[in-house]
PDB file of N, CA and C in Angstrom:
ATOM      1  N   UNK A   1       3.049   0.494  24.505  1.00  0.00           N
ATOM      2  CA  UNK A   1       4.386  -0.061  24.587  1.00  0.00           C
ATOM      3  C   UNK A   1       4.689  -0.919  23.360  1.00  0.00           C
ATOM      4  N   UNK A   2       3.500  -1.657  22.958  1.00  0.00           N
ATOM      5  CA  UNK A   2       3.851  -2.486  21.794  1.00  0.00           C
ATOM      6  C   UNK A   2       3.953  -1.551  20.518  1.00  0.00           C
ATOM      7  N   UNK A   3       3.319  -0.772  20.444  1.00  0.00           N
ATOM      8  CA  UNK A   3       3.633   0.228  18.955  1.00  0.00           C
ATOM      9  C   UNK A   3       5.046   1.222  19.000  1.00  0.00           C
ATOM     10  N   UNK A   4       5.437   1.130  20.098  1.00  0.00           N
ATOM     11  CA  UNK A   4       6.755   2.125  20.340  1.00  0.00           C
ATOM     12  C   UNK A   4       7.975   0.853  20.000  1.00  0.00           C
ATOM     13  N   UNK A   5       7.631  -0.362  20.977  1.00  0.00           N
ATOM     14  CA  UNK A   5       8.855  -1.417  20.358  1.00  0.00           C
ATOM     15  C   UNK A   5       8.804  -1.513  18.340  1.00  0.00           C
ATOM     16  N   UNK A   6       7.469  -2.001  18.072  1.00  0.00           N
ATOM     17  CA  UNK A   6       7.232  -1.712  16.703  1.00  0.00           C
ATOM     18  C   UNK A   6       8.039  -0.178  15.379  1.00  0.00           C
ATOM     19  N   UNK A   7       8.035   0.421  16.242  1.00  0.00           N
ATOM     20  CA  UNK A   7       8.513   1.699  15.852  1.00  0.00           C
ATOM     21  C   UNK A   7      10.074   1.886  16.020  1.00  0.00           C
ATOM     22  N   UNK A   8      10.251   1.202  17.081  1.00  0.00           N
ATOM     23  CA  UNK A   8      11.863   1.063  17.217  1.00  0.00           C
ATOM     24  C   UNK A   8      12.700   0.458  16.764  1.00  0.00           C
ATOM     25  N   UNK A   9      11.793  -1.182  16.225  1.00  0.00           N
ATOM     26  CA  UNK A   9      12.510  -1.902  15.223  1.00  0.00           C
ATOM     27  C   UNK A   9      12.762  -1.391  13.795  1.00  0.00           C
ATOM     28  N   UNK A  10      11.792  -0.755  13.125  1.00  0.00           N
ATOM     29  CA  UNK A  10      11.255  -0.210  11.995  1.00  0.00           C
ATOM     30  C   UNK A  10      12.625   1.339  11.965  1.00  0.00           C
ATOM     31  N   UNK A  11      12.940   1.643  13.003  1.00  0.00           N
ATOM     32  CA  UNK A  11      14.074   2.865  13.456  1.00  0.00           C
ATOM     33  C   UNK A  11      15.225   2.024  12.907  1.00  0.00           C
ATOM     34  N   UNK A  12      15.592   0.831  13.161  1.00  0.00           N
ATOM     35  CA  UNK A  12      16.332   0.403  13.136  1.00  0.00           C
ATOM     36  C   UNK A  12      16.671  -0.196  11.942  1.00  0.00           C
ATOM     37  N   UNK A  13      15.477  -0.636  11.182  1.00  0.00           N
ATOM     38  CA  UNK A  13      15.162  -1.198   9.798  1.00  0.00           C
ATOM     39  C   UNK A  13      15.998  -0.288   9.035  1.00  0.00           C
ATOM     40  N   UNK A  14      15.537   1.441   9.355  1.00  0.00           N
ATOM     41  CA  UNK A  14      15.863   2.563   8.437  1.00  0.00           C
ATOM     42  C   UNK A  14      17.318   2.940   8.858  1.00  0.00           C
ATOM     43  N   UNK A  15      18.540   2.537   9.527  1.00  0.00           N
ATOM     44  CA  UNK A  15      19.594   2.810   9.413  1.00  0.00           C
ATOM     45  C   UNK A  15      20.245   2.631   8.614  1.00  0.00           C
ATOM     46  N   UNK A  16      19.875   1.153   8.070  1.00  0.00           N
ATOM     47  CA  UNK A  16      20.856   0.973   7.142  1.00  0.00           C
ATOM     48  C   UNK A  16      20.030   1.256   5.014  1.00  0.00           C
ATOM     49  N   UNK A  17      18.461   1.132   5.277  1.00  0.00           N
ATOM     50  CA  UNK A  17      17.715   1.481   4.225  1.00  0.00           C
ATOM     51  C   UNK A  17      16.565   2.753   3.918  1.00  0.00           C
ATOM     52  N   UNK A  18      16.943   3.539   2.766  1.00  0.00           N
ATOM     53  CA  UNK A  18      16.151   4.584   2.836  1.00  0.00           C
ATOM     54  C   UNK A  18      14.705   4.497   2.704  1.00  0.00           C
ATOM     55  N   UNK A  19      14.516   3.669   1.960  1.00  0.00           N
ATOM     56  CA  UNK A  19      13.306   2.820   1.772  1.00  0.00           C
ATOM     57  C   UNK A  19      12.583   1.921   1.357  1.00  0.00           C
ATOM     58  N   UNK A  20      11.380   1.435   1.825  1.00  0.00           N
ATOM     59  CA  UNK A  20      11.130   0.407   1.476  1.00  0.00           C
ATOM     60  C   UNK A  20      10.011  -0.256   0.981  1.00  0.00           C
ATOM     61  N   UNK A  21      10.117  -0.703  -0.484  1.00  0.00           N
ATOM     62  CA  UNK A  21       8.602  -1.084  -1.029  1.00  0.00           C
ATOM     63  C   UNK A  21       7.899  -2.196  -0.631  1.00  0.00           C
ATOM     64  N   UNK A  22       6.663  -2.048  -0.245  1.00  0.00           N
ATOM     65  CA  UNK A  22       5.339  -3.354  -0.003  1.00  0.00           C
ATOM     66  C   UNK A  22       3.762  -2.902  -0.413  1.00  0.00           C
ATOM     67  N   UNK A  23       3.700  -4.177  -0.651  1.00  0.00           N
ATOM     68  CA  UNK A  23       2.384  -4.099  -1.145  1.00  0.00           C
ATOM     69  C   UNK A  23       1.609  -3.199  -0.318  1.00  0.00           C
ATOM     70  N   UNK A  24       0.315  -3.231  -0.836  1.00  0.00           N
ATOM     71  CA  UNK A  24      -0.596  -1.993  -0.248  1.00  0.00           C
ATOM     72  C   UNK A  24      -1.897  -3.450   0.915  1.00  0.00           C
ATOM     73  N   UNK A  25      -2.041  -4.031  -0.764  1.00  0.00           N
ATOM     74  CA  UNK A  25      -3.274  -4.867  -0.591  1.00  0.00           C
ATOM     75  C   UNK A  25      -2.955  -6.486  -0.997  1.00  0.00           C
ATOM     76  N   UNK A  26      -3.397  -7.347  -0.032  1.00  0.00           N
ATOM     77  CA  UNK A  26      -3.337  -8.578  -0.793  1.00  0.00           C
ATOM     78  C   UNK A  26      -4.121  -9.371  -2.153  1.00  0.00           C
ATOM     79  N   UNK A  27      -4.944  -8.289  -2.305  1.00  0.00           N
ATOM     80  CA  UNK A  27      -6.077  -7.905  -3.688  1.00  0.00           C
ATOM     81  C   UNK A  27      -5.875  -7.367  -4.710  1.00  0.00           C
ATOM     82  N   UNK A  28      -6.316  -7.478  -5.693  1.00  0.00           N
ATOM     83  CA  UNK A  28      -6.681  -6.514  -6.937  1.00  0.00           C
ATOM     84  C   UNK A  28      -7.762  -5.437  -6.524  1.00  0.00           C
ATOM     85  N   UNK A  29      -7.486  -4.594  -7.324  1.00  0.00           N
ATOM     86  CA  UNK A  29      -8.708  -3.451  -7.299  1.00  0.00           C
ATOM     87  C   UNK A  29     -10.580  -4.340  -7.632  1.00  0.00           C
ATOM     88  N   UNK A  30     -11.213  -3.897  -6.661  1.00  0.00           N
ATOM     89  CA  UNK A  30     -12.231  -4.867  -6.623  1.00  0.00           C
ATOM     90  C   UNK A  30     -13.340  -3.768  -6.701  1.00  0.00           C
ATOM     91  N   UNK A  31     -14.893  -3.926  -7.130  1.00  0.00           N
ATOM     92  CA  UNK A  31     -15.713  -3.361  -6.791  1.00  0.00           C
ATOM     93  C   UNK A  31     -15.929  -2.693  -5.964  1.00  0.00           C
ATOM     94  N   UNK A  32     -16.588  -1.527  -5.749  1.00  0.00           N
ATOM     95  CA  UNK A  32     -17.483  -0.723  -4.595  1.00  0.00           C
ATOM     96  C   UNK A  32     -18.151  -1.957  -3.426  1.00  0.00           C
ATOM     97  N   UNK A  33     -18.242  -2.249  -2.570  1.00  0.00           N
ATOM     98  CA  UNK A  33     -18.899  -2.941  -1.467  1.00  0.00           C
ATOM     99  C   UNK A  33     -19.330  -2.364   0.030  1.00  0.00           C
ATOM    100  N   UNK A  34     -20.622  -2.024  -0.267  1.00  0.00           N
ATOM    101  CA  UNK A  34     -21.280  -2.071   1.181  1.00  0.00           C
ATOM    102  C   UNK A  34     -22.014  -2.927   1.807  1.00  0.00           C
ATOM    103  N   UNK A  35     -22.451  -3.992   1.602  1.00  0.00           N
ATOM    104  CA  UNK A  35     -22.798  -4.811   1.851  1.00  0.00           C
ATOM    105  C   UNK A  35     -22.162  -5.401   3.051  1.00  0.00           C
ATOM    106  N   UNK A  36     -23.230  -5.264   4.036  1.00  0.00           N
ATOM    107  CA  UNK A  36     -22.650  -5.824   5.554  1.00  0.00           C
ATOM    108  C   UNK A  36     -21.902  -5.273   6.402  1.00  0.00           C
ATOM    109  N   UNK A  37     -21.139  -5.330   6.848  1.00  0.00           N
ATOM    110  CA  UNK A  37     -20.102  -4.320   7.513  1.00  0.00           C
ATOM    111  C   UNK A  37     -18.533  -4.435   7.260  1.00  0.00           C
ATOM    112  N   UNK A  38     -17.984  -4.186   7.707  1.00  0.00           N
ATOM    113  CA  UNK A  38     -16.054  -4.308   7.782  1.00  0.00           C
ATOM    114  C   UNK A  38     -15.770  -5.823   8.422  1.00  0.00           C
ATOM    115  N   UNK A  39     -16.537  -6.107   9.416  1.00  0.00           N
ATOM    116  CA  UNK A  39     -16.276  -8.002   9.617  1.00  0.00           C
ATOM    117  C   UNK A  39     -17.276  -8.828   9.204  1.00  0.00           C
ATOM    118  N   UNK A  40     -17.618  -7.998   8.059  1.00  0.00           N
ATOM    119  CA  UNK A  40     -18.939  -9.441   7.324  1.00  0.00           C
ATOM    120  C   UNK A  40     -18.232  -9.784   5.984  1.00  0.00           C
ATOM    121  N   UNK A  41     -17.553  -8.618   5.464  1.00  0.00           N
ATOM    122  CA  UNK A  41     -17.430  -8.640   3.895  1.00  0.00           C
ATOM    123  C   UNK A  41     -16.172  -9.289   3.468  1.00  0.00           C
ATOM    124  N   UNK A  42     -16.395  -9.771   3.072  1.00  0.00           N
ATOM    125  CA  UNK A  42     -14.796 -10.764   2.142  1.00  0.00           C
ATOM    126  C   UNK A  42     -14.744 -10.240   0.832  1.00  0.00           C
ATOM    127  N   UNK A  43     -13.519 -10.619   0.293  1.00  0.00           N
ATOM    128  CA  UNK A  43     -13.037 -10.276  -1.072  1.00  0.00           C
ATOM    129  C   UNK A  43     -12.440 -12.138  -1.469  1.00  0.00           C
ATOM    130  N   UNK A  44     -12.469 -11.232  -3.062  1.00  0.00           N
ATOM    131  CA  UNK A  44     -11.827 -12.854  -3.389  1.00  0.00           C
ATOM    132  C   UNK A  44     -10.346 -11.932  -4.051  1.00  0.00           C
ATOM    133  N   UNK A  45      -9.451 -13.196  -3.531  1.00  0.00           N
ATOM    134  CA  UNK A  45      -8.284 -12.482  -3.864  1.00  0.00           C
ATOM    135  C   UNK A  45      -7.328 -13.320  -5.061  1.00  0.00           C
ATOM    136  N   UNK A  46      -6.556 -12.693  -5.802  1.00  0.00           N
ATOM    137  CA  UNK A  46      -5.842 -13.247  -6.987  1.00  0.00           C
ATOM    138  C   UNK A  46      -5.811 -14.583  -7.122  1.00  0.00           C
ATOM    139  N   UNK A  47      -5.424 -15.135  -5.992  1.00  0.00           N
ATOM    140  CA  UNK A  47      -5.712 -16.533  -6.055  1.00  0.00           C
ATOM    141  C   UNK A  47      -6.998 -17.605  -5.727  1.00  0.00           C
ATOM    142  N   UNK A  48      -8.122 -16.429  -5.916  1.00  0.00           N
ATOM    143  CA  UNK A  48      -8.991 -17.399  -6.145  1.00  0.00           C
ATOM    144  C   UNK A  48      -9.760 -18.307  -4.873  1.00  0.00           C
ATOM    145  N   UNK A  49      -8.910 -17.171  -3.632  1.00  0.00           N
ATOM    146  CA  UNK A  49      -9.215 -17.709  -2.188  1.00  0.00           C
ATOM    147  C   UNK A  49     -10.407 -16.382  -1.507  1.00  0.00           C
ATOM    148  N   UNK A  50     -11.431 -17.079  -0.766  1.00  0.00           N
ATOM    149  CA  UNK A  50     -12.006 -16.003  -0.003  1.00  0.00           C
ATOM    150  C   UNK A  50     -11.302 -15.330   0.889  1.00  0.00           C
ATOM    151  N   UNK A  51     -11.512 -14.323   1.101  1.00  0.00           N
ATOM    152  CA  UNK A  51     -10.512 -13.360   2.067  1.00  0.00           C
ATOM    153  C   UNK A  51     -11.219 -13.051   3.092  1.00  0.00           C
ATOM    154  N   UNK A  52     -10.788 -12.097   4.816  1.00  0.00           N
ATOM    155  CA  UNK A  52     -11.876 -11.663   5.170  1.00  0.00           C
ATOM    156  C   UNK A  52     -11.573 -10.063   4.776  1.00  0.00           C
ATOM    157  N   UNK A  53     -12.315  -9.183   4.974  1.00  0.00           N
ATOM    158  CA  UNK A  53     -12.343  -7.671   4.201  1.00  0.00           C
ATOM    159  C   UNK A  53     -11.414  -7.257   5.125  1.00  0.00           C
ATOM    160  N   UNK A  54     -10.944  -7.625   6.096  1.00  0.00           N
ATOM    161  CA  UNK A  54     -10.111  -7.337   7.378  1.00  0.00           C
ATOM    162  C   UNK A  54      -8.241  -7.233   6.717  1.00  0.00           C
ATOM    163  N   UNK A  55      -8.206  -8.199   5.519  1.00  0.00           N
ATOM    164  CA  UNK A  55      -7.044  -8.584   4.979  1.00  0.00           C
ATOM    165  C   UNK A  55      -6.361  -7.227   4.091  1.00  0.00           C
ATOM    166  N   UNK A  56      -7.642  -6.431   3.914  1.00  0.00           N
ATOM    167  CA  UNK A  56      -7.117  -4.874   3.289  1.00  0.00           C
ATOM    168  C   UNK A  56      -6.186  -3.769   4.044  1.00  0.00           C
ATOM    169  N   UNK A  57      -6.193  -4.304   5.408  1.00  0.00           N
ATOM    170  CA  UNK A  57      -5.781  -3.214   6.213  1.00  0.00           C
ATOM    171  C   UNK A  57      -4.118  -3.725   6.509  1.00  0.00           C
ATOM    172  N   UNK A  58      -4.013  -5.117   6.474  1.00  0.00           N
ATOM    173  CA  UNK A  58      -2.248  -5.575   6.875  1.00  0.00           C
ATOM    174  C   UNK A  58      -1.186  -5.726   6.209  1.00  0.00           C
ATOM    175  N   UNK A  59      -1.559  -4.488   5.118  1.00  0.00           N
ATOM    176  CA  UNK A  59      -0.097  -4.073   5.170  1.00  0.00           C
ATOM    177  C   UNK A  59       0.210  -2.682   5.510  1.00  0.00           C
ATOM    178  N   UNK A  60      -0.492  -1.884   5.395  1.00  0.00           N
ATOM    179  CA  UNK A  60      -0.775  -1.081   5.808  1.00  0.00           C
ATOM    180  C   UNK A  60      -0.942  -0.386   6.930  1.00  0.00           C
ATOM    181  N   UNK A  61      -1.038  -1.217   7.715  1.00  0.00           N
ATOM    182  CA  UNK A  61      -1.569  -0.983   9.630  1.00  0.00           C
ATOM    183  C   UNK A  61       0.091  -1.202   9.999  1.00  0.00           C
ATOM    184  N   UNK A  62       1.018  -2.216   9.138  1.00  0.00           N
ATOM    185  CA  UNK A  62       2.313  -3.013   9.758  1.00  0.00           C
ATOM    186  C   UNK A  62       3.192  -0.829   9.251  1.00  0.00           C
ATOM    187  N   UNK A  63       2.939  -0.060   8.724  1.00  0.00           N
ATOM    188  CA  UNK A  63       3.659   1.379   8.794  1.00  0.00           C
ATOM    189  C   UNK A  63       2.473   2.155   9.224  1.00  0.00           C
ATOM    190  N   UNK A  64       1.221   2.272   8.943  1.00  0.00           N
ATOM    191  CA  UNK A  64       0.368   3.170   9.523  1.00  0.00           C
ATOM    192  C   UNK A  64       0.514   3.361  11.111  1.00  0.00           C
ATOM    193  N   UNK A  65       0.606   2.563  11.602  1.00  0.00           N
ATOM    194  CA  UNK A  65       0.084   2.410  12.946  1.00  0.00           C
ATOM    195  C   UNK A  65       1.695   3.034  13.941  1.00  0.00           C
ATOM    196  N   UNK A  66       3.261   3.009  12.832  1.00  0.00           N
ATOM    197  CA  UNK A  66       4.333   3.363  13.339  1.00  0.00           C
ATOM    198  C   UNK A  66       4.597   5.047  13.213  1.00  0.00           C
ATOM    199  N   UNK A  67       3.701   5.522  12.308  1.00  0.00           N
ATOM    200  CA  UNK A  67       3.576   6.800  11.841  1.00  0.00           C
ATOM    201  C   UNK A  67       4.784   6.979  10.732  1.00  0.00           C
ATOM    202  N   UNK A  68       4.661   6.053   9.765  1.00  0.00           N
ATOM    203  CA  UNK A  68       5.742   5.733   9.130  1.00  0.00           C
ATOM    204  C   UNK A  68       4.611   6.605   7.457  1.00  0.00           C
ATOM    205  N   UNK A  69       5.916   7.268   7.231  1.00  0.00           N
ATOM    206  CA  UNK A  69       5.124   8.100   5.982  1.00  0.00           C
ATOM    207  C   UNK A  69       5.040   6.704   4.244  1.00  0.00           C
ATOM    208  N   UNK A  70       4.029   7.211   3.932  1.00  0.00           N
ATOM    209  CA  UNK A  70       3.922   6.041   2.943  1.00  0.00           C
ATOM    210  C   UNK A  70       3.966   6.921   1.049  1.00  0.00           C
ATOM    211  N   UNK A  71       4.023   6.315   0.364  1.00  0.00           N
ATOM    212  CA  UNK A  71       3.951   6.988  -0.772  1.00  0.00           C
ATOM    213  C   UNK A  71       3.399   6.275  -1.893  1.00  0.00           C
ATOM    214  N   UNK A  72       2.617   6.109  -2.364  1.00  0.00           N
ATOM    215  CA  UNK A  72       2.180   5.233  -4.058  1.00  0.00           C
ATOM    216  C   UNK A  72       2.277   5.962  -5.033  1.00  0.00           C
ATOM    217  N   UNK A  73       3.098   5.362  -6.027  1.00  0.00           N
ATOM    218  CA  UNK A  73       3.130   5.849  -7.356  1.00  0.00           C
ATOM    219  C   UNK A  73       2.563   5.203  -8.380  1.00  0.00           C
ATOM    220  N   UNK A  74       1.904   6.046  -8.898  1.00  0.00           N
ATOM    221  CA  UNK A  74       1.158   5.420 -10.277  1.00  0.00           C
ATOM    222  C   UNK A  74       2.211   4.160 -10.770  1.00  0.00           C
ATOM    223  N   UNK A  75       1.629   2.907 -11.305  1.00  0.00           N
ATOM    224  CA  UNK A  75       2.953   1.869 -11.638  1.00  0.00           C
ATOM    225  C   UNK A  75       2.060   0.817 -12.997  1.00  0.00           C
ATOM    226  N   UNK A  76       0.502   1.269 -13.407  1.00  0.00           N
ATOM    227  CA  UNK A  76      -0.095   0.455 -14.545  1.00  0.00           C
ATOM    228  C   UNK A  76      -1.170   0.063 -13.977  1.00  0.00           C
ATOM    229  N   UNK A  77      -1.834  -0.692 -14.627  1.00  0.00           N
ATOM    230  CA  UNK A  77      -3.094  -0.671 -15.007  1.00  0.00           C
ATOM    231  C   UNK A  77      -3.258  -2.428 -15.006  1.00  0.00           C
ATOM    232  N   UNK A  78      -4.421  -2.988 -14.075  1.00  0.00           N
ATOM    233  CA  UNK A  78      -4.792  -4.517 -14.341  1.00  0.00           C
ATOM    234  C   UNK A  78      -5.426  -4.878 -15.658  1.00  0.00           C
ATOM    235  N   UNK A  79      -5.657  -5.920 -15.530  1.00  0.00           N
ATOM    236  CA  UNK A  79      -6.062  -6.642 -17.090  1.00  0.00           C
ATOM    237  C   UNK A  79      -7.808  -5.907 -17.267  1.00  0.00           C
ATOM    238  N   UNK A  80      -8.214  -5.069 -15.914  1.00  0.00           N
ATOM    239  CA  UNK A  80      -9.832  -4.708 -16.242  1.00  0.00           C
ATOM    240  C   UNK A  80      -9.496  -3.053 -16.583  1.00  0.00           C
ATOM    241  N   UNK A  81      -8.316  -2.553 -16.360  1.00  0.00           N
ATOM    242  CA  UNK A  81      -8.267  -1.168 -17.045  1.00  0.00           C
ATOM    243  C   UNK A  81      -8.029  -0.623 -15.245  1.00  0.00           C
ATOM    244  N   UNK A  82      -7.849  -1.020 -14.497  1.00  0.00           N
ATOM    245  CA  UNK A  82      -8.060  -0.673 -13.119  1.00  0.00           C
ATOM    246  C   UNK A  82      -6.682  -0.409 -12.624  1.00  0.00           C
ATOM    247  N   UNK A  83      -6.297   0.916 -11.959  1.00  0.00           N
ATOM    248  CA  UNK A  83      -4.679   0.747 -11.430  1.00  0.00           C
ATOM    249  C   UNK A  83      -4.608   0.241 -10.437  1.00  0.00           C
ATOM    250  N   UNK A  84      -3.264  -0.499 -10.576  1.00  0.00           N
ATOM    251  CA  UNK A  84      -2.350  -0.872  -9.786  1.00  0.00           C
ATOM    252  C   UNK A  84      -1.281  -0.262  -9.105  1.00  0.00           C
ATOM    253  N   UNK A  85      -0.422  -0.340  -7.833  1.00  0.00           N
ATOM    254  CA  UNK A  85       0.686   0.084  -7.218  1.00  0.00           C
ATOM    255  C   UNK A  85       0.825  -0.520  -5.890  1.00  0.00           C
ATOM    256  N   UNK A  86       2.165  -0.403  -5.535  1.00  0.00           N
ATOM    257  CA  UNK A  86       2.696  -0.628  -4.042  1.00  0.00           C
ATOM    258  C   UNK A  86       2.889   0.387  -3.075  1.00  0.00           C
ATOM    259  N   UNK A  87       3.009   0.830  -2.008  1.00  0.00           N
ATOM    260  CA  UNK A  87       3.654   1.886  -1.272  1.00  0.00           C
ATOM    261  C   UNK A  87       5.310   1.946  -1.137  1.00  0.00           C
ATOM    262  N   UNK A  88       5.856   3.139  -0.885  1.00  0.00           N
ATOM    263  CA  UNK A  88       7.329   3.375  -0.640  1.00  0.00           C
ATOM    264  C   UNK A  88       6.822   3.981   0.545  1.00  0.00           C
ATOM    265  N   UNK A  89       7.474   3.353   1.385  1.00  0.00           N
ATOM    266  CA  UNK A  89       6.959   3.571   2.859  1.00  0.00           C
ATOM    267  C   UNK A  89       8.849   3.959   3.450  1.00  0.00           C
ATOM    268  N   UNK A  90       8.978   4.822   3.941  1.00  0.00           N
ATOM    269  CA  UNK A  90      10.566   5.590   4.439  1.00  0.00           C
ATOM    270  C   UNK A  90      10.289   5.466   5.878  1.00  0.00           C
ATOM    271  N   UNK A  91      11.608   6.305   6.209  1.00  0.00           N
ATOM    272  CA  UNK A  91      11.832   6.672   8.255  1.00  0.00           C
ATOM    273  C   UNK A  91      10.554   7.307   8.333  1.00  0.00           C
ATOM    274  N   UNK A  92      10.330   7.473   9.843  1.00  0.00           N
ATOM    275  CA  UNK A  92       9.778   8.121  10.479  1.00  0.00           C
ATOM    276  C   UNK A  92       9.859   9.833  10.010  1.00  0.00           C
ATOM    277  N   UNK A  93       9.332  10.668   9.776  1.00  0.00           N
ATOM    278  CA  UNK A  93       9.833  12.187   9.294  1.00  0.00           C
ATOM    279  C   UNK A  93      10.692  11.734   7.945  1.00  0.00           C
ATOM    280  N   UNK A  94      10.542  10.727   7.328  1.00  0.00           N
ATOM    281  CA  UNK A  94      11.277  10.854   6.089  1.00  0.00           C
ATOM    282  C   UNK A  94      10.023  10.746   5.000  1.00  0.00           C
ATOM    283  N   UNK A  95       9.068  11.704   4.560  1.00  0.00           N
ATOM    284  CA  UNK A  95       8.117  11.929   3.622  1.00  0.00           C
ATOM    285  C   UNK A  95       8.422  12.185   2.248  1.00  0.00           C
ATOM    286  N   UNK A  96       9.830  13.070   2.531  1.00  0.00           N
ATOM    287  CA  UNK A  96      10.411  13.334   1.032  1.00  0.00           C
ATOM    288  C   UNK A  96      10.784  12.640   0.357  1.00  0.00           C
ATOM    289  N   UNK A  97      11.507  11.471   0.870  1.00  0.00           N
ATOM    290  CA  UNK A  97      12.290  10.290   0.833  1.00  0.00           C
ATOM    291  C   UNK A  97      11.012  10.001  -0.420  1.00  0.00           C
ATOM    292  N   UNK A  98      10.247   9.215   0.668  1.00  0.00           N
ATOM    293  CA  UNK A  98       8.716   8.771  -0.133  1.00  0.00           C
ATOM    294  C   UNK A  98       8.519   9.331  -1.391  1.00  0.00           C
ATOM    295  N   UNK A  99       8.330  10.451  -1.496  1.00  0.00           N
ATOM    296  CA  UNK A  99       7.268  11.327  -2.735  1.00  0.00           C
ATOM    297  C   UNK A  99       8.504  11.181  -3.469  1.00  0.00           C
ATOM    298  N   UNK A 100       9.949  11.544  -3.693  1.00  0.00           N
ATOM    299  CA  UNK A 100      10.676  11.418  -4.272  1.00  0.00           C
ATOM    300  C   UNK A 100      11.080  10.384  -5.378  1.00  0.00           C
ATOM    301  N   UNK A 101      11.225   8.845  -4.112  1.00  0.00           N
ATOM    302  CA  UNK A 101      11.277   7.758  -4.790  1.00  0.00           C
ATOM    303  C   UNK A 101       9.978   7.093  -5.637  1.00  0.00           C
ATOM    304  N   UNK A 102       9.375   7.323  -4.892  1.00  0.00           N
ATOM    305  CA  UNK A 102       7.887   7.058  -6.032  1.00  0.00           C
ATOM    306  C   UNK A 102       7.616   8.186  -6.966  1.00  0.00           C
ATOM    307  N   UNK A 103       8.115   9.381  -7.377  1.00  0.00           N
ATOM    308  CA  UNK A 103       7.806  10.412  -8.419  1.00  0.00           C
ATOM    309  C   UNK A 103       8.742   9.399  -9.418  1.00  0.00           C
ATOM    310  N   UNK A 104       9.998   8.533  -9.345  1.00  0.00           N
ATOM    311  CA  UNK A 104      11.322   8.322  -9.943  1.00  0.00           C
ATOM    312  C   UNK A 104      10.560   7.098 -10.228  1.00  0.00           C
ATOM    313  N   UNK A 105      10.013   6.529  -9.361  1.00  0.00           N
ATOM    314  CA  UNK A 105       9.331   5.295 -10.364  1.00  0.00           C
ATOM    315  C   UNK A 105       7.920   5.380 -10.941  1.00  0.00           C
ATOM    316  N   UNK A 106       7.239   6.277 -10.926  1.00  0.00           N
ATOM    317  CA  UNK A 106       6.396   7.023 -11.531  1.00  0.00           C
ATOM    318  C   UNK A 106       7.087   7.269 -12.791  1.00  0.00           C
ATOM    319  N   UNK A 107       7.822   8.081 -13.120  1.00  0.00           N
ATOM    320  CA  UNK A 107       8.202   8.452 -14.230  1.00  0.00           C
ATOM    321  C   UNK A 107       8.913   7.468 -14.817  1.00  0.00           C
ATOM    322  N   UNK A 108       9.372   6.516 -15.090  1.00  0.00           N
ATOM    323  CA  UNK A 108      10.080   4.920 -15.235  1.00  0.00           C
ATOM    324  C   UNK A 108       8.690   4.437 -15.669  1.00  0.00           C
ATOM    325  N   UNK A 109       7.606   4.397 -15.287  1.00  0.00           N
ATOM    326  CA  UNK A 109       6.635   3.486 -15.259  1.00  0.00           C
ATOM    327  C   UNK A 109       5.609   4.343 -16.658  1.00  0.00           C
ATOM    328  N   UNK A 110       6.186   5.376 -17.125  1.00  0.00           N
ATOM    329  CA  UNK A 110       5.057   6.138 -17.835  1.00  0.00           C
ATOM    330  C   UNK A 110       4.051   7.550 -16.880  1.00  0.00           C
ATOM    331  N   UNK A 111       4.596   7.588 -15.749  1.00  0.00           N
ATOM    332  CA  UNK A 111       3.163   8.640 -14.863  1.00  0.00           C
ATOM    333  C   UNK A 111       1.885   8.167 -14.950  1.00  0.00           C
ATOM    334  N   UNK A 112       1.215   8.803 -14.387  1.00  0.00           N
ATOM    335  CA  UNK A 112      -0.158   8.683 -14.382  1.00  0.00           C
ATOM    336  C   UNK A 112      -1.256   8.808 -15.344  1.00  0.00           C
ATOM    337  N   UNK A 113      -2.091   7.511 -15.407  1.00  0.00           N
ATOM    338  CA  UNK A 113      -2.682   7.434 -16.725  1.00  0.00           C
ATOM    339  C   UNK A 113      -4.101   7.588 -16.166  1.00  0.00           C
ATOM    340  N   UNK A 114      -5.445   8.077 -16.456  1.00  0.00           N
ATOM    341  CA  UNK A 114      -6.782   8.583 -15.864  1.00  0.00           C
ATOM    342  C   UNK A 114      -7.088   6.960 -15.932  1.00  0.00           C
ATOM    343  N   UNK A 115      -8.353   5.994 -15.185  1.00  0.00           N
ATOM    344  CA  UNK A 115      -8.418   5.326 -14.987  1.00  0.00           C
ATOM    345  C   UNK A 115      -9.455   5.274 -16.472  1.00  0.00           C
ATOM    346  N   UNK A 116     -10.384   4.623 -16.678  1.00  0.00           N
ATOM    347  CA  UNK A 116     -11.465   4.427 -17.130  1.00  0.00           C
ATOM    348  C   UNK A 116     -12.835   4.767 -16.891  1.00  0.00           C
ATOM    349  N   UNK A 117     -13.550   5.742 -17.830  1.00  0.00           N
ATOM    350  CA  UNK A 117     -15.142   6.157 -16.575  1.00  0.00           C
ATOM    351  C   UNK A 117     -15.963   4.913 -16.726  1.00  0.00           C
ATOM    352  N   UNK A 118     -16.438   4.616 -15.803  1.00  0.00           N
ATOM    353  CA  UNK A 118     -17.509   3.610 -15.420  1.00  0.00           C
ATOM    354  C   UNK A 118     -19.111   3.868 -15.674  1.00  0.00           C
TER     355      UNK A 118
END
């Protein structure tokens, strides 16, 4: 019941907007980490605050979880050579929407550049 009210507001969000950009992560692109599990591991985040590893999933879970289609477009590169981007997250059944508006800021931004081999 709570993910259907969630879904209904988010219905309602999209009447009047086709779509809408948010962050992915409250992080930078960070190392490989296995160490411990999914509620042991923290990140340190831009500001220099411990995180818990739990903090990767909320923005993400706030359209994943509505079945809300998401889209990232290539958008540059951090100060370690590492990319960066946000999601274009649309309606419900609106995917095209997505790939569309992020191909348009993809191409604005330069496209896709290969990362760096490690």
């Amino acid at each position: 019941m709570r993910r259907e009210a969630i879904r209904l507001k988010w219905a309602e969000f999209f009447e009047n907007y086709d779509a809408i950009i948010m962050p992915i992560s409250p992080v930078p692109p960070f190392p490989h980490n296995q160490e411990g599990n999914f509620g042991t591991r923290t990140l340190q985040g831009s500001d220099g605050q411990t995180r818990p590893y739990s903090d990767l999933i909320r923005w993400t879970i706030l359209t994943g979880m509505a079945y809300l289609p998401a889209t990232t477009p290539p958008i540059g590169l951090d100060s370690d050579g590492l990319p960066v981007s946000f999601q274009v997250v649309g309606p419900y059944g609106g995917d095209y929407t997505t790939i569309r508006l992020a191909k348009f800021i993809a191409e604005h931004n330069g496209g896709y550049s290969k990362p760096p081999m490690s």
